[in-house]
Protein backbone atom coordinates (compact mmCIF):
# COMPACT_ATOMS: atom_id res chain seq x y z
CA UNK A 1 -65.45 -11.45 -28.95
CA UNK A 2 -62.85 -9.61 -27.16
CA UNK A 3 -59.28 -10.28 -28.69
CA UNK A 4 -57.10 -7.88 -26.71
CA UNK A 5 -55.31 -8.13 -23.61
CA UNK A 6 -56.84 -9.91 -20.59
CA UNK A 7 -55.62 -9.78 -16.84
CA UNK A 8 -57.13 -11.98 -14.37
CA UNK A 9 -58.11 -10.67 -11.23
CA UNK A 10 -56.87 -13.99 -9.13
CA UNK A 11 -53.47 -14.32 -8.31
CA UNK A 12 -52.13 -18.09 -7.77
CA UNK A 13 -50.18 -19.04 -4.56
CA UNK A 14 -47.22 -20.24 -6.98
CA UNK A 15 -46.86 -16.70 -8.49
CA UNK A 16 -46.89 -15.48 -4.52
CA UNK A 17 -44.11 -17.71 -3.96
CA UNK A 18 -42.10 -17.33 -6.82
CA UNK A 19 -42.37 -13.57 -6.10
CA UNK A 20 -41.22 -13.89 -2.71
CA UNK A 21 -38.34 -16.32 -3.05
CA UNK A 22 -37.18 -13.76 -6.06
CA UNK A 23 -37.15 -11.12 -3.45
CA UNK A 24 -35.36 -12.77 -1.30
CA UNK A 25 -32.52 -13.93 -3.77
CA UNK A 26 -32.20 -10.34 -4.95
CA UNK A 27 -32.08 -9.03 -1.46
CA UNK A 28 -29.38 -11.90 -0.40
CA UNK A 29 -27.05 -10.73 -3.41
CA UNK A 30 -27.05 -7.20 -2.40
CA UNK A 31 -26.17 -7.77 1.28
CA UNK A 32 -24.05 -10.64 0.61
CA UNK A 33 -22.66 -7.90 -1.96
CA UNK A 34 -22.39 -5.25 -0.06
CA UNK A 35 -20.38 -7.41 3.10
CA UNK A 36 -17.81 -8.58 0.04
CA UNK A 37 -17.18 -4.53 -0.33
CA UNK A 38 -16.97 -3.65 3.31
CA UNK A 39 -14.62 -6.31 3.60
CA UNK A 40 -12.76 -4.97 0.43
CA UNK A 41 -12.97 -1.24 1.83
CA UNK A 42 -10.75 -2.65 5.12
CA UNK A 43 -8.54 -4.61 3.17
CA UNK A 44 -7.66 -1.45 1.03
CA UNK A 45 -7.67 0.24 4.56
CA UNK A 46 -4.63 -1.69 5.93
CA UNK A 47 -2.66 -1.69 2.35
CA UNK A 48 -3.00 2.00 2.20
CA UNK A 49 -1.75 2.35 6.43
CA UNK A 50 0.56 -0.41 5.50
CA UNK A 51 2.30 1.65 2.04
CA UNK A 52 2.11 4.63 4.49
CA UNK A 53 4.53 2.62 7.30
CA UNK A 54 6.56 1.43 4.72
CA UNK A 55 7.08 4.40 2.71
CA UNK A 56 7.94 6.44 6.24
CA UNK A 57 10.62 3.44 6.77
CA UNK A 58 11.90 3.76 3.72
CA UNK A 59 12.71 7.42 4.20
CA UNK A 60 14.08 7.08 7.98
CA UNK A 61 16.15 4.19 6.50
CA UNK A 62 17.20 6.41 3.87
CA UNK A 63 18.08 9.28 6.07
CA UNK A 64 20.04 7.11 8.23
CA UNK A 65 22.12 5.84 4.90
CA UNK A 66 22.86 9.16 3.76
CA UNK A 67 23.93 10.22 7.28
CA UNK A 68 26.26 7.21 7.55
CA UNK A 69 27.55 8.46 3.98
CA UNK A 70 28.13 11.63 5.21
CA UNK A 71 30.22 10.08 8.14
CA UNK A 72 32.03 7.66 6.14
CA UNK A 73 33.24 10.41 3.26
CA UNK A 74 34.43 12.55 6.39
CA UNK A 75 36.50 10.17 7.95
CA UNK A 76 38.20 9.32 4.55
CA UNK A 77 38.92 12.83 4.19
CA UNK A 78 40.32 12.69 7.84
CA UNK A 79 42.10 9.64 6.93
CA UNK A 80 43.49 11.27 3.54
CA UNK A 81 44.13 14.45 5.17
CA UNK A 82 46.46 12.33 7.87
CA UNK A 83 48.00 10.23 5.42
CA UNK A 84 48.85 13.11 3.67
CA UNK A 85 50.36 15.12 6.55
CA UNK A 86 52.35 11.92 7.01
CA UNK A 87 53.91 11.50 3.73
CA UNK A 88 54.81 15.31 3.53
CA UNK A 89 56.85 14.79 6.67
CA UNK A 90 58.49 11.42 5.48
CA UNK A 91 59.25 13.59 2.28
CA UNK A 92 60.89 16.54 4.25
CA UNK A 93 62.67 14.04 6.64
CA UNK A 94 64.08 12.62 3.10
CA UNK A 95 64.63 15.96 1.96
CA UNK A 96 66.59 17.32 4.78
CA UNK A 97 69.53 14.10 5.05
């Protein structure tokens, strides 16, 4: 009597099947996997284009600020430098009655 392993030569049309429809499943998961990535892989696409457009706003926006800055200091100085030509003459006009 032979007590070791023992393979059958016939294969059932359930283990067919079941083989088949396990292939299937598997290959199902890995496309529907792979469409969930390609669809991530865009999404990251857009945020990264989108960070870029923002980030270039940013700095025009901040250009523009530090321009209008720039203006705004040199018409105070204008304004100071006016006001002050204004009170020296009020101060000689006081001076010299």
């Amino acid at each position: 009597m032979d007590e070791g392993w023992h393979l059958s030569k016939s294969v059932s049309l359930v283990h067919i099947v079941t083989t088949l429809s396990v292939l299937a499943s598997a290959m199902w998961y890995f496309a529907t996997t792979e469409n969930r990535i390609t669809l991530v892989e865009k999404d990251q696409t857009y945020l990264n284009s989108t960070v870029l457009r923002v980030e270039q706003q940013q700095k025009d926006q901040g250009r523009e600020l530090s321009n209008q800055i720039s203006n705004l200091r040199s018409e105070t100085n204008n304004n100071f430098d006016k006001l002050d030509k204004k009170l020296d003459r009020l101060i000689d006009r006081e001076l010299a009655q």
